[in-house]
C-alpha atoms as a PDB file:
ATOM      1  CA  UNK A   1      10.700  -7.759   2.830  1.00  0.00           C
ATOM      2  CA  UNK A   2      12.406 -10.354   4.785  1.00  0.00           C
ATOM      3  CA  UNK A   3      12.840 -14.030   3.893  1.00  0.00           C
ATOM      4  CA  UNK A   4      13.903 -17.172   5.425  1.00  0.00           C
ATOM      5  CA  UNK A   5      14.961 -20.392   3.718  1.00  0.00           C
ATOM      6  CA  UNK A   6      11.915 -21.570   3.409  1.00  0.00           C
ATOM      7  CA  UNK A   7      11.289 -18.065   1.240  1.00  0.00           C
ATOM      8  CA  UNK A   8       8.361 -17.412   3.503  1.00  0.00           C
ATOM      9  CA  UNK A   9       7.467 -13.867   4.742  1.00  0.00           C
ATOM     10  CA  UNK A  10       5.620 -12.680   7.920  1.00  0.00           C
ATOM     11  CA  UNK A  11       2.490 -10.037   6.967  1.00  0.00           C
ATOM     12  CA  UNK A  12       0.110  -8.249   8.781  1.00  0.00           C
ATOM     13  CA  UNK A  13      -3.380  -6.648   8.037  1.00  0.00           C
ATOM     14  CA  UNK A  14      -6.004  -4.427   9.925  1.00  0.00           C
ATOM     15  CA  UNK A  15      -8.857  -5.318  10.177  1.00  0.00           C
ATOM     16  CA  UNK A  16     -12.114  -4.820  12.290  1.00  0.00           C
ATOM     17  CA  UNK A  17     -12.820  -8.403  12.685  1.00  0.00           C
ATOM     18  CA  UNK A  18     -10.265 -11.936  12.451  1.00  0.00           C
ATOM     19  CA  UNK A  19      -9.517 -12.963   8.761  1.00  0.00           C
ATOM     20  CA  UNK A  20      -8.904 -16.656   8.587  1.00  0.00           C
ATOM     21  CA  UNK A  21      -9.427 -16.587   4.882  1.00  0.00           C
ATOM     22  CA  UNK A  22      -9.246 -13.516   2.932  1.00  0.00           C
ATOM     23  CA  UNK A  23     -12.086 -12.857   0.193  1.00  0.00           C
ATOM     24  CA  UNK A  24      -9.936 -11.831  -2.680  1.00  0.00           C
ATOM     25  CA  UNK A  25     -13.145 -10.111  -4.291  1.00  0.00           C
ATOM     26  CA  UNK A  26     -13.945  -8.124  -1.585  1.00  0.00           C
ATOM     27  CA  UNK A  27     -11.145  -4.904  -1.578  1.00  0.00           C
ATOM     28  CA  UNK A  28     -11.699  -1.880  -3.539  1.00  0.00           C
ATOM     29  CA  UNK A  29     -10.886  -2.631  -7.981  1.00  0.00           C
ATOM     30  CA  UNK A  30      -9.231   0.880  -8.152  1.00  0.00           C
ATOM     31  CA  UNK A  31      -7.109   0.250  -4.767  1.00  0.00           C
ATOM     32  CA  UNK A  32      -3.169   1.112  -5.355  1.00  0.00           C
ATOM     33  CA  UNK A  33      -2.192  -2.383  -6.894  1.00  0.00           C
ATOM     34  CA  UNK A  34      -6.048  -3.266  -8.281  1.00  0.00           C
ATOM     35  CA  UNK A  35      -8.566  -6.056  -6.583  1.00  0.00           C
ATOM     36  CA  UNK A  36      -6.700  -8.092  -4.132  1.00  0.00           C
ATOM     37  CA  UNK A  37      -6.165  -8.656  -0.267  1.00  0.00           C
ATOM     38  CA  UNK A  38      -3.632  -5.989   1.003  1.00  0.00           C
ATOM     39  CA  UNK A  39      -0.816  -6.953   3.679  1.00  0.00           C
ATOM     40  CA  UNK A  40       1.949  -5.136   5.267  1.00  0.00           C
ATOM     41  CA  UNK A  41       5.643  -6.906   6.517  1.00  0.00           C
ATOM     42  CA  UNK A  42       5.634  -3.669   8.336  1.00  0.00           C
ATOM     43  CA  UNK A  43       3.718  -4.245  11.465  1.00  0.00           C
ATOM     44  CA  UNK A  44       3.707   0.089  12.610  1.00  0.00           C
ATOM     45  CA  UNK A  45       2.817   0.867   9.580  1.00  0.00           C
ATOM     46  CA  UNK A  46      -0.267  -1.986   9.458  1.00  0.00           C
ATOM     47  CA  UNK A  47      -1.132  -0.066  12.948  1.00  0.00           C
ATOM     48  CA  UNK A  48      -2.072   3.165  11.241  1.00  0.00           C
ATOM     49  CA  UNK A  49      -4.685   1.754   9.865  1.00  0.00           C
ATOM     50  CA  UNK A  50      -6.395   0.606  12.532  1.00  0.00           C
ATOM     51  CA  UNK A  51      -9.894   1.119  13.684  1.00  0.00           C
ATOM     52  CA  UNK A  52     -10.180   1.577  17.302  1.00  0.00           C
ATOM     53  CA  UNK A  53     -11.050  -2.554  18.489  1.00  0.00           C
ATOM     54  CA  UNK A  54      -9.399  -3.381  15.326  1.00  0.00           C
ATOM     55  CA  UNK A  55      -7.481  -7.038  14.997  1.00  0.00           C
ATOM     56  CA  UNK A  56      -4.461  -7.116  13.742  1.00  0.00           C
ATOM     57  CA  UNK A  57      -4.249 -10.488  11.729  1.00  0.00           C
ATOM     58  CA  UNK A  58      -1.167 -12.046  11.396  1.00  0.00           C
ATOM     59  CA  UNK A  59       0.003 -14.575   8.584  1.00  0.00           C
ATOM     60  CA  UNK A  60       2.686 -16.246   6.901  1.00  0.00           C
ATOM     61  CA  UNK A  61       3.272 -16.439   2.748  1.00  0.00           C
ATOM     62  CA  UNK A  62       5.115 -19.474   0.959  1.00  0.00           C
ATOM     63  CA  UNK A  63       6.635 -17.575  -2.081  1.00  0.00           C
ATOM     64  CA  UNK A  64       6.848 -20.655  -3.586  1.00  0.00           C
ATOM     65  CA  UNK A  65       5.752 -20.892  -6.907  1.00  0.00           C
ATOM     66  CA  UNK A  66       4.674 -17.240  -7.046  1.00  0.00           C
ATOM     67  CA  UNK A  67       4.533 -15.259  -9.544  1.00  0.00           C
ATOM     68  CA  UNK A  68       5.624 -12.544  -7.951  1.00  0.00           C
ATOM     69  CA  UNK A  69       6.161  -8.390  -9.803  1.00  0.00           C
ATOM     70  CA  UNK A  70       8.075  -6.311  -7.217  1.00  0.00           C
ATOM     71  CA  UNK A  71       8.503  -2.245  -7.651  1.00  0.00           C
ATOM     72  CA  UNK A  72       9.864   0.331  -6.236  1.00  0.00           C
ATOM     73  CA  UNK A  73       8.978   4.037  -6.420  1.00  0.00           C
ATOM     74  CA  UNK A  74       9.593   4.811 -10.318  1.00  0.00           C
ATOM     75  CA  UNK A  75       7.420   5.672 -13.364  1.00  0.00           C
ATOM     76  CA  UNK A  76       6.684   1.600 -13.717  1.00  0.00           C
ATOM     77  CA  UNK A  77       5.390   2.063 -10.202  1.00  0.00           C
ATOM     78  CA  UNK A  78       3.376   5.283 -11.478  1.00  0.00           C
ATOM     79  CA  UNK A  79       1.697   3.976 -14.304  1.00  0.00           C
ATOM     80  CA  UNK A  80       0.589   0.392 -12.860  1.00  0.00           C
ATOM     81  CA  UNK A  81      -1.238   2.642 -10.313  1.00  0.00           C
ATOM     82  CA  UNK A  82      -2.765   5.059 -12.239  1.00  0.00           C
ATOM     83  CA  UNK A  83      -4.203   2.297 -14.518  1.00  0.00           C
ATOM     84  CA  UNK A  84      -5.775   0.387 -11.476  1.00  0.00           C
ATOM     85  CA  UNK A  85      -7.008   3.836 -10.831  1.00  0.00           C
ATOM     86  CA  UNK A  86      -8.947   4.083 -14.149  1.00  0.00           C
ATOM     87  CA  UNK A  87      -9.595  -0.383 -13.685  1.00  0.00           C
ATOM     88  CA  UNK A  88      -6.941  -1.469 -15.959  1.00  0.00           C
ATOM     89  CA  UNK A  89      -4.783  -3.865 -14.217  1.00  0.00           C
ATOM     90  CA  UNK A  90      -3.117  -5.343 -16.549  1.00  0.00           C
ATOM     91  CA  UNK A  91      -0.152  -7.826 -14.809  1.00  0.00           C
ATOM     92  CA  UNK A  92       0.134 -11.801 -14.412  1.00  0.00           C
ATOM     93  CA  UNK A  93       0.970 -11.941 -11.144  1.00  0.00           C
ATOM     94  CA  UNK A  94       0.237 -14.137  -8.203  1.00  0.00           C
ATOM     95  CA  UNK A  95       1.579 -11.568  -5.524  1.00  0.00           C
ATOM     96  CA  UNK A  96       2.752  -7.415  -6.234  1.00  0.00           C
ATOM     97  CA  UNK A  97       4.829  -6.341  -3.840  1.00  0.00           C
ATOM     98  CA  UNK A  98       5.750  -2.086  -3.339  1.00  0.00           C
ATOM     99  CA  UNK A  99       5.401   1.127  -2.033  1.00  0.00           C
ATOM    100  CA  UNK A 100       2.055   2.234  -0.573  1.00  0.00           C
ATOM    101  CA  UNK A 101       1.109   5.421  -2.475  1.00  0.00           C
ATOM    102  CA  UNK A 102       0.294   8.465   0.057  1.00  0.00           C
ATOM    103  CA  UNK A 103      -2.857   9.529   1.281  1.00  0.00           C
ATOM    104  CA  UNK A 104      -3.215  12.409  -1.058  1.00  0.00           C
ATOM    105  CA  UNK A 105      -2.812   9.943  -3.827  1.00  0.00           C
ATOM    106  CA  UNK A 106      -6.539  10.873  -5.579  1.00  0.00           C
ATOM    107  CA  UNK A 107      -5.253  14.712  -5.057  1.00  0.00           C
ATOM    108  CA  UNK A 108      -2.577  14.238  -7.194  1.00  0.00           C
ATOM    109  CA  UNK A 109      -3.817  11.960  -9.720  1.00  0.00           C
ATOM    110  CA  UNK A 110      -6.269  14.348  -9.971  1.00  0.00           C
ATOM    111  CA  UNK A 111      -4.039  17.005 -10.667  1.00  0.00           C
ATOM    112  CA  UNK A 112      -2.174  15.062 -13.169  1.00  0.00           C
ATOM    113  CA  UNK A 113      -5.661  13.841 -14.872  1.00  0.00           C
ATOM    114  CA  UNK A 114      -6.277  17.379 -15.721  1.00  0.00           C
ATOM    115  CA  UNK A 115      -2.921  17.709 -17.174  1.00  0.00           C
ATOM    116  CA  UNK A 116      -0.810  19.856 -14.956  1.00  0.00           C
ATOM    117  CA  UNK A 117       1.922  17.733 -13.969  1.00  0.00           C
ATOM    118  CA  UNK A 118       4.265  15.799 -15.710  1.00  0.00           C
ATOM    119  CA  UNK A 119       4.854  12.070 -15.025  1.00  0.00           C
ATOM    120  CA  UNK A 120       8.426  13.620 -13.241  1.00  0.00           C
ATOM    121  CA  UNK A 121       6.812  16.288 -11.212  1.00  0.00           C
ATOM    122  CA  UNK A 122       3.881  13.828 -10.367  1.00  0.00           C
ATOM    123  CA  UNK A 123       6.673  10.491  -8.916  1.00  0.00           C
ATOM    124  CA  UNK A 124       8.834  13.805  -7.520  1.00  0.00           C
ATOM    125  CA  UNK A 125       5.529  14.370  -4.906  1.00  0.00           C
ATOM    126  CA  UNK A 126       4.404  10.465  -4.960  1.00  0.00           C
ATOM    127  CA  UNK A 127       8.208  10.264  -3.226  1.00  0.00           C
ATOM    128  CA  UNK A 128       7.262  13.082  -0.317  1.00  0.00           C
ATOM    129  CA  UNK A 129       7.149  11.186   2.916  1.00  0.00           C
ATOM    130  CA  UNK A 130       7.686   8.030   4.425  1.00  0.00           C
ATOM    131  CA  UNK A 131       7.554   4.815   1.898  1.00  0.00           C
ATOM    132  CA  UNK A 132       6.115   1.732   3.318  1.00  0.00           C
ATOM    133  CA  UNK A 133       5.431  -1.354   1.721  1.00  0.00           C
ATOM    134  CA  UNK A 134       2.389  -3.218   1.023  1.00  0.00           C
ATOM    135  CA  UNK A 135       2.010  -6.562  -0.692  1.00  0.00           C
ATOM    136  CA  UNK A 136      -1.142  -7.772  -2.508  1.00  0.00           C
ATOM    137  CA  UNK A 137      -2.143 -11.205  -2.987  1.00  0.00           C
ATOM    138  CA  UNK A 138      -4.092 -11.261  -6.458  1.00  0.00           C
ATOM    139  CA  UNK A 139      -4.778 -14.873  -7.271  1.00  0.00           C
ATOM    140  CA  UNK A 140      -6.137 -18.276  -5.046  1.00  0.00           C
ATOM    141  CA  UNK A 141      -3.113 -19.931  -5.841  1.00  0.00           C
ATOM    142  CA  UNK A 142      -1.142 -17.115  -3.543  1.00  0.00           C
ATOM    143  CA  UNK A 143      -4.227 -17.128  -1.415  1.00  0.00           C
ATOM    144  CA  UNK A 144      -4.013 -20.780  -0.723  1.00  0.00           C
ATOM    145  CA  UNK A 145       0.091 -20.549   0.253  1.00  0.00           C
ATOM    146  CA  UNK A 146      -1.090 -17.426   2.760  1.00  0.00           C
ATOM    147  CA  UNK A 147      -1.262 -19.069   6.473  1.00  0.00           C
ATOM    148  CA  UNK A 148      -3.209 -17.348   8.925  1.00  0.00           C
ATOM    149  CA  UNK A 149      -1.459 -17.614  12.195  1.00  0.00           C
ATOM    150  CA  UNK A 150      -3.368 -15.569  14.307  1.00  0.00           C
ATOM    151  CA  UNK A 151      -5.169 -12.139  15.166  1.00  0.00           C
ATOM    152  CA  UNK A 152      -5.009  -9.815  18.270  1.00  0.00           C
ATOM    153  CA  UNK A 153      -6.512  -6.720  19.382  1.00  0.00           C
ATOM    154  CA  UNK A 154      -4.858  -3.553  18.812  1.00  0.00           C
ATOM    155  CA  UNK A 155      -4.872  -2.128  22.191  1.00  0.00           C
ATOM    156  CA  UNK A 156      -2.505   1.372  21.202  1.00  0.00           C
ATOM    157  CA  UNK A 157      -5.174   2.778  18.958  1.00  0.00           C
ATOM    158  CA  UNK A 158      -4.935   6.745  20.468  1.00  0.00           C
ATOM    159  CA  UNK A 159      -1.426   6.554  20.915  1.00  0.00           C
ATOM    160  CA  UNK A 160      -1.004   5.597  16.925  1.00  0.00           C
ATOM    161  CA  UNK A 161      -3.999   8.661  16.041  1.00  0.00           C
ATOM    162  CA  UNK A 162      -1.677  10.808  18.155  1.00  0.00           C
ATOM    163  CA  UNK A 163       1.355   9.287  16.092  1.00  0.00           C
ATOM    164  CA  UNK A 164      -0.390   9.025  12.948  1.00  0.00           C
ATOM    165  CA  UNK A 165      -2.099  12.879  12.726  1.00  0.00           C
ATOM    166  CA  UNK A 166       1.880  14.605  13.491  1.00  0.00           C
ATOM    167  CA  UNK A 167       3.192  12.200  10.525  1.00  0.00           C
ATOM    168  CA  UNK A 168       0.485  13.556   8.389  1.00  0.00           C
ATOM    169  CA  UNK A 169       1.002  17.434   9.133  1.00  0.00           C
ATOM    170  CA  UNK A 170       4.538  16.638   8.071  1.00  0.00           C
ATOM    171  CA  UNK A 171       3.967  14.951   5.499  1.00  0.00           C
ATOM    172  CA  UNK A 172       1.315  17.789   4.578  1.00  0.00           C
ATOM    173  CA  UNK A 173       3.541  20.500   4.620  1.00  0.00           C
ATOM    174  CA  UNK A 174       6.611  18.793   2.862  1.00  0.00           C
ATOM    175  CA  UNK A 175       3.939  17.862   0.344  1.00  0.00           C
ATOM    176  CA  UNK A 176       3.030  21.440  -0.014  1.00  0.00           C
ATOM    177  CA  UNK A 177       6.109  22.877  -0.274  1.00  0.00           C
ATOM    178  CA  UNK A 178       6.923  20.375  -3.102  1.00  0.00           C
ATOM    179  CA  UNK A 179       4.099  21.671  -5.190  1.00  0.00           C
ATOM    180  CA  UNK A 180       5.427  25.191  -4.542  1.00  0.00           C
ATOM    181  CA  UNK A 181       8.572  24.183  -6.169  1.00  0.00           C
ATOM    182  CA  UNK A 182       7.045  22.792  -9.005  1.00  0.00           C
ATOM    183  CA  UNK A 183       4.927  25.735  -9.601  1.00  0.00           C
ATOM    184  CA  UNK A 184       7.326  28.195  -9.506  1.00  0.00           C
ATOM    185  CA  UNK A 185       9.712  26.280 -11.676  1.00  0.00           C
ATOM    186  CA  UNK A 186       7.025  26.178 -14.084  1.00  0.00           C
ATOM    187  CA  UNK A 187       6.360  30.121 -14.528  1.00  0.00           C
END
């Protein structure tokens, strides 16, 4: 994530209508980093999410005198997602800032809910494919330093489906594979 002097950062978000002011309330509890508004730096990666129509709002944060918990992919990472998955975000923080988990993320949470992987096996498949980051603000006080600058239409929408749906068969079979290698190390 990229900051100036004025330790601002540039962030995107999909959506299918312009969001002046985000409803903090109104994302999923169980999401990756718990209740929040979710935002991108990474403007391609925003674009996969995209309905056709969609906006893509733009804004600016002041990480001023956020609290602000950053991760990476590691077990930290891990276990602050799996307890938003089961509603137990537990962190003081303003803004959380890391990886996106992938979209087979309730696959293998559920495969490690039923006790067949290890925390190690599980972050070796969470680190299969491309990591992109997402930030989410968690608080009005990071709400009210998030400037919304402006939205426009996404006009590429079947050229990022056609982009999108090859990045997910690779992803699907490197996935696989993965879990082959865990199974057979574990006969």
């Amino acid at each position: 994530m990229k900051q100036d002097s004025e330790k601002s950062v540039k962030l995107f978000h999909a959506s299918e209508t312009k969001i002046p002011f985000p409803d903090l309330k109104r994302g999923r509890k169980n999401a990756d980093f718990g209740q929040g508004f979710y935002l991108s730096p990474d403007y391609d990666f925003v674009t996969k999410w995209a309905v056709a129509n969609a906006y893509i709002n733009e804004y600016e944060l002041n990480l001023g005198g956020l609290k602000i918990v950053e991760f990476n992919r590691s077990k930290d990472w891990l276990h602050y997602i799996l307890n938003n998955r089961k509603l137990k975000d537990g962190l003081d923080a303003d803004v959380i800032v890391g990886p996106i988990s992938n979209d087979t993320i309730f696959d293998t949470f559920g495969i490690i809910g039923s006790g067949y992987l290890s925390d190690d096996e599980l972050l070796s498949l969470l680190m299969v494919g491309p990591e992109y980051k997402q930030l989410v603000i968690k608080t009005e006080k990071a709400r009210n330093n998030l400037t919304f600058v402006e939205a426009k239409v996404f006009k590429d929408y079947e050229k990022t489906r056609s982009e999108l749906k090859i990045e997910e068969e690779e992803y699907q079979k490197e996935f696989a594979e993965k879990m082959t290698q865990i199974v057979d190390t574990d006969d």
